[in-house]
Protein backbone atom coordinates (compact mmCIF):
# COMPACT_ATOMS: atom_id res chain seq x y z
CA UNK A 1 0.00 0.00 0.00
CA UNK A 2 0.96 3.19 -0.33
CA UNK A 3 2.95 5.46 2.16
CA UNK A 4 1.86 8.16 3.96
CA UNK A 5 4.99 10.15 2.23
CA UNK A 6 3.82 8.94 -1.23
CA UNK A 7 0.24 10.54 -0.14
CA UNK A 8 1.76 13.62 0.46
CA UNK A 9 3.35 13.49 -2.51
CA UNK A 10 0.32 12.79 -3.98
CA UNK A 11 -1.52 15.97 -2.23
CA UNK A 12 1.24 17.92 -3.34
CA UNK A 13 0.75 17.69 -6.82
CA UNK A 14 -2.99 17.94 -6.58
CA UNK A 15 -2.29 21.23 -4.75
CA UNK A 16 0.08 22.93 -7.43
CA UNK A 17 -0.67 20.91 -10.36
CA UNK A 18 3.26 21.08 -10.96
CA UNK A 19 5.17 18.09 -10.27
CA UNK A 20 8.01 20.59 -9.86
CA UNK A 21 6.79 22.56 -7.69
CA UNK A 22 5.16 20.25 -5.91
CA UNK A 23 8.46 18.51 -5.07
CA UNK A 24 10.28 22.07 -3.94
CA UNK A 25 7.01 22.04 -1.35
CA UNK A 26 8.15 18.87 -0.04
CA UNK A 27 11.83 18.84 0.06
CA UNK A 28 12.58 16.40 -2.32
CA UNK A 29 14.09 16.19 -6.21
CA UNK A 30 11.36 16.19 -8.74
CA UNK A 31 12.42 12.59 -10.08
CA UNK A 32 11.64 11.45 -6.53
CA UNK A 33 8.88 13.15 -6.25
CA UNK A 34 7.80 11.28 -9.55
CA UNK A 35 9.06 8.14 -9.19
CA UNK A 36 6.95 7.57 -5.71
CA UNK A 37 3.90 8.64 -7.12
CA UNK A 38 4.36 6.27 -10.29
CA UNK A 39 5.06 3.43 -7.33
CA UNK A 40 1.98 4.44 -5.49
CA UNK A 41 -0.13 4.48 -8.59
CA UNK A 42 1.23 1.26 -9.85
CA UNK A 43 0.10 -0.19 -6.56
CA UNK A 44 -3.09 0.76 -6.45
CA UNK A 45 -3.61 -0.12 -10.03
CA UNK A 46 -4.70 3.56 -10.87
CA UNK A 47 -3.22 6.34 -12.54
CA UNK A 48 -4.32 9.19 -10.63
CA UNK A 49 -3.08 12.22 -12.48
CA UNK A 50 -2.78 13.43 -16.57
CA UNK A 51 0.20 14.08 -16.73
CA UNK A 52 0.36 15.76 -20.14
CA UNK A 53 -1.70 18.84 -19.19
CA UNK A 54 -0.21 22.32 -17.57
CA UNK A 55 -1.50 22.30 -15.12
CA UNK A 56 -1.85 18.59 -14.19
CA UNK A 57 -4.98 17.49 -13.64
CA UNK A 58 -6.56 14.81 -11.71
CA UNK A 59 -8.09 11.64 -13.52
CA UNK A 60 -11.65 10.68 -12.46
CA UNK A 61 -10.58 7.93 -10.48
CA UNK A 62 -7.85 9.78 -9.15
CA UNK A 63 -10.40 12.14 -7.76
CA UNK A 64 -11.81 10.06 -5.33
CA UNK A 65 -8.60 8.12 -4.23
CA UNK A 66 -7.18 12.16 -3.53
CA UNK A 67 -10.17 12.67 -1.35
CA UNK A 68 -9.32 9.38 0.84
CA UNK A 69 -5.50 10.76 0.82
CA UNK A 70 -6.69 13.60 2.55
CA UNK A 71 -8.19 11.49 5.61
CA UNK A 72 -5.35 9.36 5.91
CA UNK A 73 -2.68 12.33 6.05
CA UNK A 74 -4.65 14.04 8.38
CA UNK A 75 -5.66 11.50 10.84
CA UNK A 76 -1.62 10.83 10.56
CA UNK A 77 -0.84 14.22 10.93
CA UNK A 78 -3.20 14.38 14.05
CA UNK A 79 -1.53 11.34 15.66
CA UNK A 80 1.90 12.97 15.42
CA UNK A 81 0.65 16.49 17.20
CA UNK A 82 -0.86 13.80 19.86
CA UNK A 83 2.31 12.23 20.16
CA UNK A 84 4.45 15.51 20.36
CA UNK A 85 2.48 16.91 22.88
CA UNK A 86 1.46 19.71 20.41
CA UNK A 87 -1.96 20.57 21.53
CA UNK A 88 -0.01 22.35 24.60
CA UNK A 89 0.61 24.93 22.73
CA UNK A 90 -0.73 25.71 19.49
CA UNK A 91 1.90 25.50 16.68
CA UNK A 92 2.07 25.17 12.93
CA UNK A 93 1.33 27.13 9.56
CA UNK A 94 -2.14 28.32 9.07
CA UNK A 95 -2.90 29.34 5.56
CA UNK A 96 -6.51 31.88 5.54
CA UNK A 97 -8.43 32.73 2.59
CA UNK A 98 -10.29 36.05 2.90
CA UNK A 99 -12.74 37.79 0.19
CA UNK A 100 -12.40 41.08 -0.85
CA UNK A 101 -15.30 42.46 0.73
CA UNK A 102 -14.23 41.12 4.24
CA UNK A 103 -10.65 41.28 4.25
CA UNK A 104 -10.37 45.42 5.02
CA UNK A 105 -12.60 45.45 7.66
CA UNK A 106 -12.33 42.10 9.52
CA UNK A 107 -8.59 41.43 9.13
CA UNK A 108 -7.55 44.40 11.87
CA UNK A 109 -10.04 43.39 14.51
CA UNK A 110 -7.96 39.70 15.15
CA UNK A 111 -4.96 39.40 13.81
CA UNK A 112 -2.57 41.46 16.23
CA UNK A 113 -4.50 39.63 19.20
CA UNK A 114 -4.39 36.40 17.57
CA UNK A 115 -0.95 36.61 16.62
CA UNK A 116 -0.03 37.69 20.22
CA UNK A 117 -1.69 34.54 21.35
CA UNK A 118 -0.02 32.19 19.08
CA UNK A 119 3.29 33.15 19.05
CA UNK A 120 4.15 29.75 17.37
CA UNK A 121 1.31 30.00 14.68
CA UNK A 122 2.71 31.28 11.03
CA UNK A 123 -0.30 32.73 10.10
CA UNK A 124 -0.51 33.45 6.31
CA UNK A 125 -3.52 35.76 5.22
CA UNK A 126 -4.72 35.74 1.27
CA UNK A 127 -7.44 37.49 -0.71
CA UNK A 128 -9.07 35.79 -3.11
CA UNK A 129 -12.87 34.94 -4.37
CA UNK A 130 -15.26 32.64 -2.88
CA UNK A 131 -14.69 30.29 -5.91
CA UNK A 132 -11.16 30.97 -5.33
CA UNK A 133 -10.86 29.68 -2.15
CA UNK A 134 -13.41 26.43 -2.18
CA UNK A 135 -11.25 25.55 -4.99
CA UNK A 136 -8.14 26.35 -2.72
CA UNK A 137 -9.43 24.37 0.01
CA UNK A 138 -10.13 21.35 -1.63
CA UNK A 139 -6.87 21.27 -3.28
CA UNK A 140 -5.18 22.16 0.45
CA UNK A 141 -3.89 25.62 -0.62
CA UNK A 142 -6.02 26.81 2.20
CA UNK A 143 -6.54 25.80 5.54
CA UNK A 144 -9.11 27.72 6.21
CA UNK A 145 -11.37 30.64 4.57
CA UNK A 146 -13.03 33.75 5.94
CA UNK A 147 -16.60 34.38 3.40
CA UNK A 148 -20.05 34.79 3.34
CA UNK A 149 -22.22 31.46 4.18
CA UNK A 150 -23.93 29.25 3.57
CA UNK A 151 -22.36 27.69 0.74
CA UNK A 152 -23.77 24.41 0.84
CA UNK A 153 -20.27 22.53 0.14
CA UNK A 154 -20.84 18.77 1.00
CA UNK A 155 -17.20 18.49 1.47
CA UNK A 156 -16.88 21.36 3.68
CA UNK A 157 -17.53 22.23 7.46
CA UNK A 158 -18.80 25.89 7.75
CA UNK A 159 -18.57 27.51 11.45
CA UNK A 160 -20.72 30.47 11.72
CA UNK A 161 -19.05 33.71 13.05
CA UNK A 162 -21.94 36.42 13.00
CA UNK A 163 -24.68 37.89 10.35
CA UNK A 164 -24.13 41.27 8.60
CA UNK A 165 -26.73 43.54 8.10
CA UNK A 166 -27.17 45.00 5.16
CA UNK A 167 -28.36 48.72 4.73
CA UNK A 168 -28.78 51.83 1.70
CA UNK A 169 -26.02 53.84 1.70
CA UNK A 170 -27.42 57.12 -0.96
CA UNK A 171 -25.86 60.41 -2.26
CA UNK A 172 -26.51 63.48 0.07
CA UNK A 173 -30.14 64.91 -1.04
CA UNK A 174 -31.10 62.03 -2.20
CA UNK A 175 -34.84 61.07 -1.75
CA UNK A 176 -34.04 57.74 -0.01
CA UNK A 177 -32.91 59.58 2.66
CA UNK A 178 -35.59 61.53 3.69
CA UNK A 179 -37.05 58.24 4.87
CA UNK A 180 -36.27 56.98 8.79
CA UNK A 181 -36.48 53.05 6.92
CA UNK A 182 -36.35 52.12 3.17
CA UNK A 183 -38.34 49.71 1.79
CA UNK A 184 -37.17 47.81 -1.33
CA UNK A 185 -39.82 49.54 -3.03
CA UNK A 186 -38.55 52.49 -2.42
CA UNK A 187 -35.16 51.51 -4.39
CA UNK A 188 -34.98 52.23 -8.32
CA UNK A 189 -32.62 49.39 -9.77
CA UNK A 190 -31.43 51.50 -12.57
CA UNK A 191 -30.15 53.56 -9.64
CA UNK A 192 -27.97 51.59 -8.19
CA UNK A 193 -24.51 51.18 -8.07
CA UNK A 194 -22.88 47.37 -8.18
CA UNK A 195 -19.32 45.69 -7.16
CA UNK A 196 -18.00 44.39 -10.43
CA UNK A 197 -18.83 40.39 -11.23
CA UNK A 198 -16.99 37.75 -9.33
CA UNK A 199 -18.38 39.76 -5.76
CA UNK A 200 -20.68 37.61 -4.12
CA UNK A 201 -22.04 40.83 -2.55
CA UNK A 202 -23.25 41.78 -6.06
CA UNK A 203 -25.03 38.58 -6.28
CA UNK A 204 -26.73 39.68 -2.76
CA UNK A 205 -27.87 43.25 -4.10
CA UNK A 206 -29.28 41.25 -7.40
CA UNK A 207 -31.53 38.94 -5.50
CA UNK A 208 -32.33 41.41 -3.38
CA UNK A 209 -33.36 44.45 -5.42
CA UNK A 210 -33.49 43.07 -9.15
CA UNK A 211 -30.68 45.78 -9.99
CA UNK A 212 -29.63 46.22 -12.90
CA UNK A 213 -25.86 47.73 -14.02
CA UNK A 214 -25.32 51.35 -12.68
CA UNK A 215 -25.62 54.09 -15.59
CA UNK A 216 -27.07 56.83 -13.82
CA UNK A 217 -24.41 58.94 -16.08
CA UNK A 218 -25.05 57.59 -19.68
CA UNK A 219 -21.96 57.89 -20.99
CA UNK A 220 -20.05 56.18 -18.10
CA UNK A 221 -20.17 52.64 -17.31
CA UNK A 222 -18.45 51.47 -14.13
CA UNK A 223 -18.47 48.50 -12.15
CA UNK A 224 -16.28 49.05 -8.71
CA UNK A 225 -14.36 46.22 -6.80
CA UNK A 226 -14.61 47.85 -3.46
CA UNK A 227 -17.27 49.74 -1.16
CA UNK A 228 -14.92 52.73 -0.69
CA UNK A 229 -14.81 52.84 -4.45
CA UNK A 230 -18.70 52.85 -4.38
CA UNK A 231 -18.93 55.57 -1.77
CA UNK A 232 -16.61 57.87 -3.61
CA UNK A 233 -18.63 57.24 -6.88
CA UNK A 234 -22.07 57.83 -5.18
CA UNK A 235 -21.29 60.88 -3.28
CA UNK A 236 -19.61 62.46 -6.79
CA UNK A 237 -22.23 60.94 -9.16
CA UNK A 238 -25.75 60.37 -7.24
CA UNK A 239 -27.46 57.20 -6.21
CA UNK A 240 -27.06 54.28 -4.10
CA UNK A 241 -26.05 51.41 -3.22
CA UNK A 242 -26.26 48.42 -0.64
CA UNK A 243 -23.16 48.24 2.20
CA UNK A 244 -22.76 45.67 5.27
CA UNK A 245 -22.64 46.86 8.45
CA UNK A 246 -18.71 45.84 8.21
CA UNK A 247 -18.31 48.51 5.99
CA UNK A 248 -20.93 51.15 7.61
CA UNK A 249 -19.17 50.47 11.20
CA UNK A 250 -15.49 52.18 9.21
CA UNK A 251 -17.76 55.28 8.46
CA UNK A 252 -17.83 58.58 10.42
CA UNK A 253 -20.66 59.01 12.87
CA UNK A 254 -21.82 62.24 10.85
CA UNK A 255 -21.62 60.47 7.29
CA UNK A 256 -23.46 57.45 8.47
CA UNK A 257 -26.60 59.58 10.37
CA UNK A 258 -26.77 61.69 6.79
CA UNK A 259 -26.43 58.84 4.31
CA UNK A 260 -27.09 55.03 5.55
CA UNK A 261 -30.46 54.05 6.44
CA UNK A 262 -31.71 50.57 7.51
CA UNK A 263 -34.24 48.60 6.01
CA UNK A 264 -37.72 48.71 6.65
CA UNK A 265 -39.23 45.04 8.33
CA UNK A 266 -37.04 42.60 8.14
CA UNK A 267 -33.33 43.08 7.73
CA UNK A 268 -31.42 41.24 4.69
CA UNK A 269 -27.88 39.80 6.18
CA UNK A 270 -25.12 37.96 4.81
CA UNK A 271 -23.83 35.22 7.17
CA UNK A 272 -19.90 35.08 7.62
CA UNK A 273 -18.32 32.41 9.17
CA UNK A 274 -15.03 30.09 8.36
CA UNK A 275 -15.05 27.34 6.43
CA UNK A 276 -12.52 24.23 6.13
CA UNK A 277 -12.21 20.80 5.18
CA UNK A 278 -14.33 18.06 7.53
CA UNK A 279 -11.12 15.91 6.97
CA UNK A 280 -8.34 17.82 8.72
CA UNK A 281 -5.89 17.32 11.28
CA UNK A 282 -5.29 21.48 11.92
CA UNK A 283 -9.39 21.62 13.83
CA UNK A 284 -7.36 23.00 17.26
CA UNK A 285 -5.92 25.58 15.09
CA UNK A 286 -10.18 26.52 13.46
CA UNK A 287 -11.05 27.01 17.40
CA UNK A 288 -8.23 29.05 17.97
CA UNK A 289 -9.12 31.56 14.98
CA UNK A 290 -12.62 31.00 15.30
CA UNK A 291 -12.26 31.98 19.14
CA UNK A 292 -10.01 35.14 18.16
CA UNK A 293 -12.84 36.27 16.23
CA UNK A 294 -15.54 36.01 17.85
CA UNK A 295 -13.67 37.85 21.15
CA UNK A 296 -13.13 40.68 19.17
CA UNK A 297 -16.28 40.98 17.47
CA UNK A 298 -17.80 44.94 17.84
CA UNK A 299 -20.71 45.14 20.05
CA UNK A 300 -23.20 45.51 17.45
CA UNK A 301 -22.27 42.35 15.77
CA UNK A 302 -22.70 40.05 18.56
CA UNK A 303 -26.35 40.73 19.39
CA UNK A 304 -28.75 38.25 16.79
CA UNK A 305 -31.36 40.17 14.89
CA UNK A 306 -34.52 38.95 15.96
CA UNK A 307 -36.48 39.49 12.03
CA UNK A 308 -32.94 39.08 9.43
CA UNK A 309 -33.61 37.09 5.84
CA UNK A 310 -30.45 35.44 4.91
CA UNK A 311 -29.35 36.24 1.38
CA UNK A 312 -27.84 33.12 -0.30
CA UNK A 313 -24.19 33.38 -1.65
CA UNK A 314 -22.70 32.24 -4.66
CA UNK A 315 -19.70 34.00 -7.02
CA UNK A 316 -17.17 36.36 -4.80
């Protein structure tokens, strides 16, 4: 049967999709890197990777036989840190995956604290999509990832960190605001301004309002791929657009009483939370980040809303 350093080897490769690559991850010349795979495939009577592609890709039967790697290198991996003592004191690289429209605003409120905490923790912090990261996560170039839930990944275990209400942020003057609540009614689609495609949060806005692309200055067309970007726009070209309470919270008390106003009934949300592999042997390293967190949470994001719809997520 195959080793547990031929898995790895194996999990390597499926991570880079470079043989080369994958053998400067794990120490090793590339022909023995190769050579132990080839082994480990003979053995099992399956060749698990095409090798004739850039990048390589995983055969169909491969696929499955990757999946069962996983389990066996972490429940190895989790032996060893048993063994060693490890769970003592936390230890290790931690590789996070963080979306775009997270990452400025929920970054600064853990990582100095958790860092402090886990002296021994190399904690390496990415951007990247929602698609970007599931992918990244199933092919272990994540640990872990920081987005908006549920994603309904059968292969992943999602921990819920709080909800995010959403609310209209509008142009000074603007009609919208003479209103204590707005009401999607209340909201003209063609008025609205949108993050560019690949933003889950754009997905939100669609499914919430029916918006359509932002021309409110017909010669311009303009997608942004950040809320300040939006702000900036709408204050020097009119309308509005939706913003989480992560990004209200970074506002000035004055701007948000003139320009942000809640929703009328019940408040639309976007669940964040962390999501990883159910297969992993790193879980005391999840609590630890989970736990840094949620301690440092603001006030207003640790209360539930009692009336909050849940928009579903799908393409940041």
């Amino acid at each position: 049967m195959p080793t547990i350093s031929q898995l790895k080897y194996i999990l390597a490769v499926h991570r880079f999709g470079h043989f080369g690559r994958a053998a400067e991850a794990c120490h090793v010349t590339q022909p023995t890197l190769s050579g132990q795979i080839r082994k480990a495939e003979e053995e099992l009577e399956v060749t698990i990777f095409t090798r004739r592609t850039k990048p390589v890709l995983v055969t169909e039967r491969g696929a499955a036989l990757i999946e069962q790697a996983q389990v066996v290198v972490a429940a190895h991996e989790r032996l060893m840190r048993l063994a060693r003592g490890r769970f003592e004191q936390l230890a290790g690289s931690l590789r996070l995956g963080v979306i775009p429209t997270l990452a400025p605003y929920v970054l600064p409120w853990f990582v100095r604290g958790f860092a402090d905490a886990h002296p021994l923790v190399e904690l390496s912090i990415e951007e990247r999509t929602t698609d970007e990261i599931v992918d990244g996560l199933k092919r272990q170039v994540f640990d872990v990832g920081l987005v908006a839930t549920p994603l309904r990944e059968s292969r992943l275990r999602e921990r819920l960190l709080f909800v995010d209400p959403f609310y209209v942020y509008a142009a000074e003057g603007d009609a919208v605001l003479d209103r204590a609540h707005v009401s999607l009614e209340d909201l003209d689609p063609c008025r609205m301004w949108l993050l560019e495609e690949g933003h889950c949060m754009r997905n939100q806005v669609l499914a919430l309002c029916g918006a359509v692309e932002g021309r409110l200055l017909p010669t311009v067309r303009f997608q942004a791929g950040s809320f300040e970007t939006l702000r900036n726009l709408i204050d020097a070209a009119g309308g509005y657009t939706i913003i989480p309470e992560t990004f209200a919270g970074q506002l000035p008390p004055e701007r948000r009483a003139a320009q942000v106003r809640a929703f009328a009934g019940t408040t639309p949300v976007r669940e964040v939370g962390l999501v990883h592999l159910r297969n992993t042997w790193k879980s005391d390293l999840f609590d630890a980040l989970e736990a840094s967190i949620a301690g440092s949470l603001p006030p207003c994001l640790r209360r539930a809303l009692p009336d909050a719809l849940v928009l579903e997520v799908r393409g940041e």
